[in-house]
N, C-alpha and C. Protein backbone atom coordinates (compact mmCIF):
# COMPACT_ATOMS: atom_id res chain seq x y z
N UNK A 1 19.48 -64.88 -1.09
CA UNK A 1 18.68 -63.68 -0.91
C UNK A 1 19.52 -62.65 -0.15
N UNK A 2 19.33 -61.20 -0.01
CA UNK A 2 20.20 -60.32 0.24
C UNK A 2 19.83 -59.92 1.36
N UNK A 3 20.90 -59.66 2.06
CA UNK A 3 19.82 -58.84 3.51
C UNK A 3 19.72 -57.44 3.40
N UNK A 4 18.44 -57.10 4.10
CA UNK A 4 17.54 -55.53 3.95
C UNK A 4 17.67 -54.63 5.00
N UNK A 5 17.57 -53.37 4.81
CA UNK A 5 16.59 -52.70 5.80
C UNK A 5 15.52 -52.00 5.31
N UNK A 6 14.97 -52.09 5.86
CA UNK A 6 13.79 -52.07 6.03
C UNK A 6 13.51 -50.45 6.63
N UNK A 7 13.30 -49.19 5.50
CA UNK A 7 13.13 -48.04 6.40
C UNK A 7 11.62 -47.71 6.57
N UNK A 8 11.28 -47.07 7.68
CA UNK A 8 9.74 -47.09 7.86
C UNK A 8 9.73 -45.46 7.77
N UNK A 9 9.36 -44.56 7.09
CA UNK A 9 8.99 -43.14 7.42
C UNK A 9 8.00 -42.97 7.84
N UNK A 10 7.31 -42.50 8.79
CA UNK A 10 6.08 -42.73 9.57
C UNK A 10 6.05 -41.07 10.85
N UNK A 11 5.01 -40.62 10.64
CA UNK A 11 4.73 -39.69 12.11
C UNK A 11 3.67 -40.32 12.81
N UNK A 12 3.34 -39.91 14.36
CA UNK A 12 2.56 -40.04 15.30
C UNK A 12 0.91 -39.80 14.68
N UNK A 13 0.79 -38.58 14.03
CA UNK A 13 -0.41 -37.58 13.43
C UNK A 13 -0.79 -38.80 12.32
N UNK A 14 0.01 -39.84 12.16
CA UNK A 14 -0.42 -40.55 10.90
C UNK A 14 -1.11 -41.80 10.87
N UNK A 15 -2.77 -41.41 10.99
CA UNK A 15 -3.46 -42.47 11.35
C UNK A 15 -2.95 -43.99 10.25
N UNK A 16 -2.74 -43.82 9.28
CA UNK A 16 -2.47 -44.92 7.99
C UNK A 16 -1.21 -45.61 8.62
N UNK A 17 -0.02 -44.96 9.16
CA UNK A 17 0.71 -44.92 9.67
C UNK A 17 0.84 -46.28 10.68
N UNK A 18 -0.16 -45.64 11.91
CA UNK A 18 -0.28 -46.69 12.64
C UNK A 18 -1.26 -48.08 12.49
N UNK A 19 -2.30 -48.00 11.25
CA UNK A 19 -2.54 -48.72 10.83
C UNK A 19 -1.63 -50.15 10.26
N UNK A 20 -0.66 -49.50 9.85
CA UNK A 20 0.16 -50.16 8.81
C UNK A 20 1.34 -50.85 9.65
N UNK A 21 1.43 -50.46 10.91
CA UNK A 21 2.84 -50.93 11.94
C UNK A 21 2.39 -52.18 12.08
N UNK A 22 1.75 -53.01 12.58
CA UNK A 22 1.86 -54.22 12.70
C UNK A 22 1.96 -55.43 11.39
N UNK A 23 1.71 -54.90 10.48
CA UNK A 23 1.94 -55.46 9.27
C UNK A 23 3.53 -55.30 8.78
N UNK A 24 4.44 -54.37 9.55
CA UNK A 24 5.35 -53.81 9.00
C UNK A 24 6.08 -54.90 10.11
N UNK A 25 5.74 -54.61 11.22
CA UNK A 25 6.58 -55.87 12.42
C UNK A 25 6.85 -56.78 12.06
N UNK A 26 5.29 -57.04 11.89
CA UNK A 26 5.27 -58.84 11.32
C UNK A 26 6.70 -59.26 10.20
N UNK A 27 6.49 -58.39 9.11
CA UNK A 27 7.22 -58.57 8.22
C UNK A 27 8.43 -58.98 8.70
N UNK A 28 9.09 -58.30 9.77
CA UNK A 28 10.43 -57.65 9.87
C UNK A 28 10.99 -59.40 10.55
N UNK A 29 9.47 -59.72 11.94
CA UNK A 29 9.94 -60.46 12.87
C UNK A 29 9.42 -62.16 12.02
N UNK A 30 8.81 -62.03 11.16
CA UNK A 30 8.88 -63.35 10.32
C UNK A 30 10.20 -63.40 9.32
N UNK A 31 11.02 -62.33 8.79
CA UNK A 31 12.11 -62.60 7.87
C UNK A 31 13.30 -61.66 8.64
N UNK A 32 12.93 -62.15 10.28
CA UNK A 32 14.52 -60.93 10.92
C UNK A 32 15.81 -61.90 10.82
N UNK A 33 16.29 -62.53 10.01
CA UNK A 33 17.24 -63.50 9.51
C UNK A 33 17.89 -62.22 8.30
N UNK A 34 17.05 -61.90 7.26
CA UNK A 34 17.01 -61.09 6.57
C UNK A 34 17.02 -59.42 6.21
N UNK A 35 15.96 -58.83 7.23
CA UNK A 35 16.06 -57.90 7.56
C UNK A 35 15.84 -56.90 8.40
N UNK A 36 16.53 -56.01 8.43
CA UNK A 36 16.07 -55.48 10.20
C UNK A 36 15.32 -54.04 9.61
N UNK A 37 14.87 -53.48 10.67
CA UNK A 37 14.18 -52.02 10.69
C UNK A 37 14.68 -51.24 11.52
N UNK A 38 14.87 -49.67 10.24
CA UNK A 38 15.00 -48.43 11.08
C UNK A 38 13.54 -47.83 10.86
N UNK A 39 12.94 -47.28 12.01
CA UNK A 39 12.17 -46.52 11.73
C UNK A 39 12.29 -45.44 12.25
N UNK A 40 11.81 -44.23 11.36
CA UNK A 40 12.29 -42.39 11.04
C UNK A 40 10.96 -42.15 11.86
N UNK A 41 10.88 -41.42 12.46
CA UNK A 41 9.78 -40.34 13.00
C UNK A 41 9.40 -39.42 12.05
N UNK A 42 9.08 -38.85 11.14
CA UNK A 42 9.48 -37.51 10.50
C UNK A 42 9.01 -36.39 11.13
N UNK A 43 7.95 -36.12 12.10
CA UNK A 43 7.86 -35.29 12.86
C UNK A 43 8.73 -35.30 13.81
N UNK A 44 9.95 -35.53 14.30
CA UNK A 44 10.98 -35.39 15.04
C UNK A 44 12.21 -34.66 13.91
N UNK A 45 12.24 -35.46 12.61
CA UNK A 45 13.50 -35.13 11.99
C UNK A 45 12.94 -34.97 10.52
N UNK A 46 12.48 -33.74 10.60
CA UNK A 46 11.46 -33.50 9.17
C UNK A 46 12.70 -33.07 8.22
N UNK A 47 13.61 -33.03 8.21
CA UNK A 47 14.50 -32.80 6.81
C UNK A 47 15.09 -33.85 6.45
N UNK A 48 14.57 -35.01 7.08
CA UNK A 48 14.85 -36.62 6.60
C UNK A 48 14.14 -36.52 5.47
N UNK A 49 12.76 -35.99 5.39
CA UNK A 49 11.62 -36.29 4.36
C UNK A 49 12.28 -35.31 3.06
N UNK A 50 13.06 -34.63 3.14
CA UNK A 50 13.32 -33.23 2.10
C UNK A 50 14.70 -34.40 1.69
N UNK A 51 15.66 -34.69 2.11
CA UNK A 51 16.75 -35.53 2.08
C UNK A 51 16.49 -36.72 0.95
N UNK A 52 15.36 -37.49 1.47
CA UNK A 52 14.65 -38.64 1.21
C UNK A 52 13.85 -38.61 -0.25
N UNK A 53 13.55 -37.66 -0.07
CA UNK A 53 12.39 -37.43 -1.39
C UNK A 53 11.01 -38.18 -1.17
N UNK A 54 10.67 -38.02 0.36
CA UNK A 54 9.58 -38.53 0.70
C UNK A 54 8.58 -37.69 0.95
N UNK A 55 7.24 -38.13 0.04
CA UNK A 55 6.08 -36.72 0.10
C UNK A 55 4.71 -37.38 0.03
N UNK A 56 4.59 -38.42 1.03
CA UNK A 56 3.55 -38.95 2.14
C UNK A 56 3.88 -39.84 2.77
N UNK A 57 3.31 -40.63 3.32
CA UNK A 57 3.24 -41.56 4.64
C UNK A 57 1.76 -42.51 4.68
N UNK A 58 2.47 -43.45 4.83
CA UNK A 58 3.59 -44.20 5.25
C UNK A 58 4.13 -45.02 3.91
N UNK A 59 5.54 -44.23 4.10
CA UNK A 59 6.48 -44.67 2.92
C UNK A 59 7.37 -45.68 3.76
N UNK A 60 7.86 -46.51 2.98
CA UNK A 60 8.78 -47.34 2.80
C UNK A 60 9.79 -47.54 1.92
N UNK A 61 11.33 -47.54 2.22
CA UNK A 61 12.21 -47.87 1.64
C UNK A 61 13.30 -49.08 1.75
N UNK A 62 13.03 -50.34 1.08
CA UNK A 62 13.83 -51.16 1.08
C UNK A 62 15.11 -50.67 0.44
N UNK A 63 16.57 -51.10 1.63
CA UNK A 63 17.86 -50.74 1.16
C UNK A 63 18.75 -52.07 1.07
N UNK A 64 19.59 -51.86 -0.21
CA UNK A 64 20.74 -53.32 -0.04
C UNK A 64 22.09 -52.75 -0.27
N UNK A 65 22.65 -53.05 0.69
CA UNK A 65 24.19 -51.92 0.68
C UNK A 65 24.23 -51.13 0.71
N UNK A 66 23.21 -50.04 1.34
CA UNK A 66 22.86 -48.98 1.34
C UNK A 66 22.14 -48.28 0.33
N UNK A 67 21.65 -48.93 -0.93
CA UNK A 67 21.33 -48.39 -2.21
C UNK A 67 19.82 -49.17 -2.48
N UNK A 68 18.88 -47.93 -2.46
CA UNK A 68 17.64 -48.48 -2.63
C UNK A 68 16.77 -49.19 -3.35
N UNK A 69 16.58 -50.57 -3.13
CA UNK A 69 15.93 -51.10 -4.30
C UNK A 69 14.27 -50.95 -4.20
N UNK A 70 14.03 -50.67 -3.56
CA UNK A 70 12.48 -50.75 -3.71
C UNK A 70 11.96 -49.57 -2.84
N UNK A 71 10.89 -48.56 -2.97
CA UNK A 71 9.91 -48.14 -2.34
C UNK A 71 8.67 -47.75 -2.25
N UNK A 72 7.96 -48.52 -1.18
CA UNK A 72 6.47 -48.52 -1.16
C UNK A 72 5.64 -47.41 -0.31
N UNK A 73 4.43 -46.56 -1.06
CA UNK A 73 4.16 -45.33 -0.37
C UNK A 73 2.75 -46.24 -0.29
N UNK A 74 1.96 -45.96 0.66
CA UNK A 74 0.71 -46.10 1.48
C UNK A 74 0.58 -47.65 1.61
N UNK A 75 -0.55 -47.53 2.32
CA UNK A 75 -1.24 -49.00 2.81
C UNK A 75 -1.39 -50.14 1.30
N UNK A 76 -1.52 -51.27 2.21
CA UNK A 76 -1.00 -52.88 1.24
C UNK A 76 -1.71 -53.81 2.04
N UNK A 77 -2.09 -54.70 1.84
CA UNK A 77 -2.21 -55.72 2.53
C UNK A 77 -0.93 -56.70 3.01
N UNK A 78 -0.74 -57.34 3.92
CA UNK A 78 0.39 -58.10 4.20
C UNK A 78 1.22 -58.95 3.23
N UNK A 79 0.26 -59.75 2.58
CA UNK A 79 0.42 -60.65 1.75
C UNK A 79 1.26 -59.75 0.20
N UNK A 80 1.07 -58.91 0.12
CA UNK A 80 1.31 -57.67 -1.13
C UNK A 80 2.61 -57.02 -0.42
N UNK A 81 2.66 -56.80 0.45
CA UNK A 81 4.03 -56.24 1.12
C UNK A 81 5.24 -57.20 0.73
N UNK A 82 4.35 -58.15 1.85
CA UNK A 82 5.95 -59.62 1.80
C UNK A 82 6.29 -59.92 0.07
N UNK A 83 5.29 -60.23 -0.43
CA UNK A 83 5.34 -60.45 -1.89
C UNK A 83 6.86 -59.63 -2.79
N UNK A 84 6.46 -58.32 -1.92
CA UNK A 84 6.75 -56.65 -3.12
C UNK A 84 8.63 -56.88 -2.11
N UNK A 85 8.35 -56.80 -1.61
CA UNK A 85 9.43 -56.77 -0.41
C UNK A 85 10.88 -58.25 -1.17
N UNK A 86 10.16 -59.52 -0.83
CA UNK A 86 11.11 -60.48 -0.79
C UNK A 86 11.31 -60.37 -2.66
N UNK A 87 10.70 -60.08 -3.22
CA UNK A 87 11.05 -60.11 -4.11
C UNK A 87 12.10 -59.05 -4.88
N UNK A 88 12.17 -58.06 -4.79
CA UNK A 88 13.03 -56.93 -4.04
C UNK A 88 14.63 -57.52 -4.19
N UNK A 89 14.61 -58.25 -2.64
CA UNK A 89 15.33 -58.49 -2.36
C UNK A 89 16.62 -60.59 -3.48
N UNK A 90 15.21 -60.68 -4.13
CA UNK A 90 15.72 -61.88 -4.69
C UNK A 90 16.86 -61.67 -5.50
């Protein structure tokens, strides 16, 4: 299996956002063998989102060598994440 990162685009203002962080932890700290997390503010560094081609929240971008294989925009259940995620990465 390949190792990830794990990008989180996320603002403060973003109730879904913070909904979605502990599901996003979990992920990170049950497969941190695998992959680690950056997470973006975009209200700190809003031309990440113009850069990114990101146009809501809370997006996600799984990267492998820097080159994106997967990304997930809004809420999931855990089980649907890890699923979408490790498989991704297989």
């Amino acid at each position: 299996m390949s190792r990830a990162t794990l990008v989180k685009y996320w603002a403060p203002w973003c109730g879904s956002c913070r909904l979605y962080s502990p599901a996003i932890d979990r992920l990170v700290s049950t497969h941190a063998e695998i992959i680690e997390l950056i997470d973006i503010d975009l209200s700190q560094q809003p031309e990440i989102a113009e850069q990114r081609g990101v146009l809501s929240l809370p997006t996600l971008s799984v990267l492998v060598a820097g080159e994106e294989v997967l990304r997930l925009t809004g809420l999931m259940p855990y089980e649907k994440l890890e699923e979408a995620v490790l498989a991704a990465l297989a």
